[in-house]
N, C-alpha and C. Protein backbone atom coordinates (compact mmCIF):
# COMPACT_ATOMS: atom_id res chain seq x y z
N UNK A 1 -6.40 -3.89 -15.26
CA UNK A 1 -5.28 -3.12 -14.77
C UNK A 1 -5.67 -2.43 -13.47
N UNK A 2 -4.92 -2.54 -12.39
CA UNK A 2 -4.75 -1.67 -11.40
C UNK A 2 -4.34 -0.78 -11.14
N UNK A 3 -5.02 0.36 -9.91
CA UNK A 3 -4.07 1.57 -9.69
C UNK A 3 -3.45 1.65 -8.60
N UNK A 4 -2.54 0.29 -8.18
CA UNK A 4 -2.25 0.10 -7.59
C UNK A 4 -1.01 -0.62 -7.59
N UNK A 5 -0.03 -0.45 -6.93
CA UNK A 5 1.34 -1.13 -7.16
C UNK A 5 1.23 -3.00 -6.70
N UNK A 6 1.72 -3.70 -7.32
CA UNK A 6 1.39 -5.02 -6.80
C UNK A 6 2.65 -5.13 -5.92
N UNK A 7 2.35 -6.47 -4.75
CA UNK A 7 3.62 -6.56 -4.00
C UNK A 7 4.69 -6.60 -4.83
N UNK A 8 5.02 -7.17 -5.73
CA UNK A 8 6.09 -7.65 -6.37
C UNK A 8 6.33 -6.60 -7.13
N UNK A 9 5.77 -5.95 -7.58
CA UNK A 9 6.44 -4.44 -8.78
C UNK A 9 7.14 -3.50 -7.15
N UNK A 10 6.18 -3.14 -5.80
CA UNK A 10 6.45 -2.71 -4.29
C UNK A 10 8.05 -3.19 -4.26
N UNK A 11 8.09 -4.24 -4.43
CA UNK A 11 9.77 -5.42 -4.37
C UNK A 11 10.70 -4.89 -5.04
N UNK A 12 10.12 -5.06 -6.38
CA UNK A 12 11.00 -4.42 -7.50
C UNK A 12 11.29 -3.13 -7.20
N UNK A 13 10.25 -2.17 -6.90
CA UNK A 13 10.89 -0.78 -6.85
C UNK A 13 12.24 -0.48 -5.76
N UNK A 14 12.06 -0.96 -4.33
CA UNK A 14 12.29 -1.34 -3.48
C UNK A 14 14.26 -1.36 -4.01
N UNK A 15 13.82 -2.64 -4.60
CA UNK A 15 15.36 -3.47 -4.98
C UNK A 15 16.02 -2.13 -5.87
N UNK A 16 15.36 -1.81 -6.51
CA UNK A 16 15.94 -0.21 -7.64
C UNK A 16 16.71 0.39 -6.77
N UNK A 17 15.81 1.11 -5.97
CA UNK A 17 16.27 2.23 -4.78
C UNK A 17 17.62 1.61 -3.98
N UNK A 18 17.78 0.67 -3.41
CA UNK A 18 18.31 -0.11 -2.86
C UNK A 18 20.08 0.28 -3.59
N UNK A 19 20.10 -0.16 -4.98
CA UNK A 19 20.90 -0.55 -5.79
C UNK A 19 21.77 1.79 -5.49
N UNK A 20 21.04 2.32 -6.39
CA UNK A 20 21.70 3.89 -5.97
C UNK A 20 22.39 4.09 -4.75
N UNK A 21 20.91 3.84 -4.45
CA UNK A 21 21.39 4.79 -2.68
C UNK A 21 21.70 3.75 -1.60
N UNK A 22 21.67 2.73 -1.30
CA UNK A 22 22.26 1.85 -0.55
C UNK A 22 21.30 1.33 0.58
N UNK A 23 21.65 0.29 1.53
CA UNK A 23 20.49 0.19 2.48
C UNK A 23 20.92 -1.54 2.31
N UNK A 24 20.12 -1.84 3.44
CA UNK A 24 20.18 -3.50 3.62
C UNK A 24 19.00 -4.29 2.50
N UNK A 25 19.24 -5.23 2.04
CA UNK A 25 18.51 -5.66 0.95
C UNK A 25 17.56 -6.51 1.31
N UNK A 26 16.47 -6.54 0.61
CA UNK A 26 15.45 -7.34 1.17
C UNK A 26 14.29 -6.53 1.90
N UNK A 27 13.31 -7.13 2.83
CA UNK A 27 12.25 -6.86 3.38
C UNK A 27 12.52 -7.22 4.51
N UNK A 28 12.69 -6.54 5.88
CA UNK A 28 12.91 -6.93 7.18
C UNK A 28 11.84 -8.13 7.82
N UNK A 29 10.26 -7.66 7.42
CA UNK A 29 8.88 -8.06 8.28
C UNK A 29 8.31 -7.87 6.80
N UNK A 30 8.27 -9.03 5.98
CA UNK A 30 7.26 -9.21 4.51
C UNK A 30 5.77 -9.52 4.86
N UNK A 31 5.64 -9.96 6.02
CA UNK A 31 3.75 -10.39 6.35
C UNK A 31 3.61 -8.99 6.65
N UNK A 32 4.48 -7.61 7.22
CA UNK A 32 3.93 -6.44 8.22
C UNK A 32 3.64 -5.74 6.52
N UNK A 33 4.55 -5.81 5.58
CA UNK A 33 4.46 -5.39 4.12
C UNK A 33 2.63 -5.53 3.70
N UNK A 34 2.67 -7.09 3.88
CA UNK A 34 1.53 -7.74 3.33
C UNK A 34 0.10 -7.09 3.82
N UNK A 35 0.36 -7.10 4.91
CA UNK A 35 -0.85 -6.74 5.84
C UNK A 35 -1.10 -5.20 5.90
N UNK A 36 -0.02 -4.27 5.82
CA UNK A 36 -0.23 -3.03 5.56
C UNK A 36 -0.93 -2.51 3.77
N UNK A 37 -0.65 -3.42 2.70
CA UNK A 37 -0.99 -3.47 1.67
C UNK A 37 -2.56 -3.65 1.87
N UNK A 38 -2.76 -5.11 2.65
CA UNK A 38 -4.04 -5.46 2.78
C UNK A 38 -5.32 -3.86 3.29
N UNK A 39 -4.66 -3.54 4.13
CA UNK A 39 -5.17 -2.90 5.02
C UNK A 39 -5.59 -1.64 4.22
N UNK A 40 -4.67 -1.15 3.20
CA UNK A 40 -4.99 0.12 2.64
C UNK A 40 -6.11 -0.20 1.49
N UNK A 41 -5.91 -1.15 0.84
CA UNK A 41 -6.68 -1.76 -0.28
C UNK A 41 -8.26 -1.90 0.52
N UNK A 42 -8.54 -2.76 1.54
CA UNK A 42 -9.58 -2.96 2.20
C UNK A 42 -9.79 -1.21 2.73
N UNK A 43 -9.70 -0.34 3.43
CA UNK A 43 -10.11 1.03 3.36
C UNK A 43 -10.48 1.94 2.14
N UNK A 44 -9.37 1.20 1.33
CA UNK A 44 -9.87 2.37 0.08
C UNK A 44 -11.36 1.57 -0.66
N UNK A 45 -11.39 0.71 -0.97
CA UNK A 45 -12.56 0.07 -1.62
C UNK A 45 -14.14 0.37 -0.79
N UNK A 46 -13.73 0.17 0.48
CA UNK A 46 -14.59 0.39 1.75
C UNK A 46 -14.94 2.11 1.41
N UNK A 47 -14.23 2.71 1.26
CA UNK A 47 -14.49 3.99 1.01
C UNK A 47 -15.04 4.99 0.14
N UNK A 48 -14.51 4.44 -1.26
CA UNK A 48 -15.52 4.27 -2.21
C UNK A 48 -16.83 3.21 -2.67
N UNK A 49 -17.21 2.61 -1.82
CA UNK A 49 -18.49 2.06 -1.79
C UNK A 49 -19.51 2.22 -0.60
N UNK A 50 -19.14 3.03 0.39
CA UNK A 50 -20.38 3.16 1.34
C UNK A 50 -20.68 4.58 1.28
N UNK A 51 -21.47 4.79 2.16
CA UNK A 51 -21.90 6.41 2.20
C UNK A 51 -21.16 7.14 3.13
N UNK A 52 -21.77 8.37 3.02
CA UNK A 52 -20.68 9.34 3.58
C UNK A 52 -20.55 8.89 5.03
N UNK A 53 -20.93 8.53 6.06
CA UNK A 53 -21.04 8.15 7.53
C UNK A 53 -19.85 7.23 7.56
N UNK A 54 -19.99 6.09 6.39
CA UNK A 54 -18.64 5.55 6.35
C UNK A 54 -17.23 5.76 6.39
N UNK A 55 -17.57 6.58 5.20
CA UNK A 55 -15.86 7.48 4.90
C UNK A 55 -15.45 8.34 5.18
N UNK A 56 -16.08 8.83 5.98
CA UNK A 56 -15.84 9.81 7.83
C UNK A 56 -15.11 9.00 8.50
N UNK A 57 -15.90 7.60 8.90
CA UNK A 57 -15.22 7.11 9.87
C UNK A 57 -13.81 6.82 9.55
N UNK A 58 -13.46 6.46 7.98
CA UNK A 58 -12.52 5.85 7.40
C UNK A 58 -11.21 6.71 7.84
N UNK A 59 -11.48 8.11 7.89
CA UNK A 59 -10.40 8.87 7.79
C UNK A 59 -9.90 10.07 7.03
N UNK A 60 -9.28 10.54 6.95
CA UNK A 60 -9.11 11.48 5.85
C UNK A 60 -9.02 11.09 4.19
N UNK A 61 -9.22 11.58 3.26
CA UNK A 61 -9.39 11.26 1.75
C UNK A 61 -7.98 10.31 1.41
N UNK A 62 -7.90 9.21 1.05
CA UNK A 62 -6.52 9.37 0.52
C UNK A 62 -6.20 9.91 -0.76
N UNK A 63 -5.25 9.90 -1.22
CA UNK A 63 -4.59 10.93 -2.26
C UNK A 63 -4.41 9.89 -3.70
N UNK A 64 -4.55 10.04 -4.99
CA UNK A 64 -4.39 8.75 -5.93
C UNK A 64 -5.90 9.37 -6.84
């Protein structure tokens, strides 16, 4: 199990919200989705596995 939302549950929630409150349906840019997913996953792992010099550079703590 992950602590992490998968793209497709990301989709699903997405489509929920969508349905209430209104908005154009779908994903405008799904690779900019993909790659921003990528990107946080690769920092956070990176962050909890190097030393502190690392996760300085990384940025501020994220929250989770």
């Amino acid at each position: 199990m992950s602590d992490y939302f998968t793209l497709a549950e990301v989709l699903a929630i997405h489509d929920d919200q969508i349905e209430p409150y209104g908005g154009p349906a779908g994903i405008r840019d799904p690779g900019l989705l993909e790659a921003g997913d990528s990107a946080f996953r690769i920092r956070r792992v990176g962050a909890l596995t190097s030393g502190p010099a690392t996760c300085a550079a990384a940025g501020p703590p994220l929250m989770g």
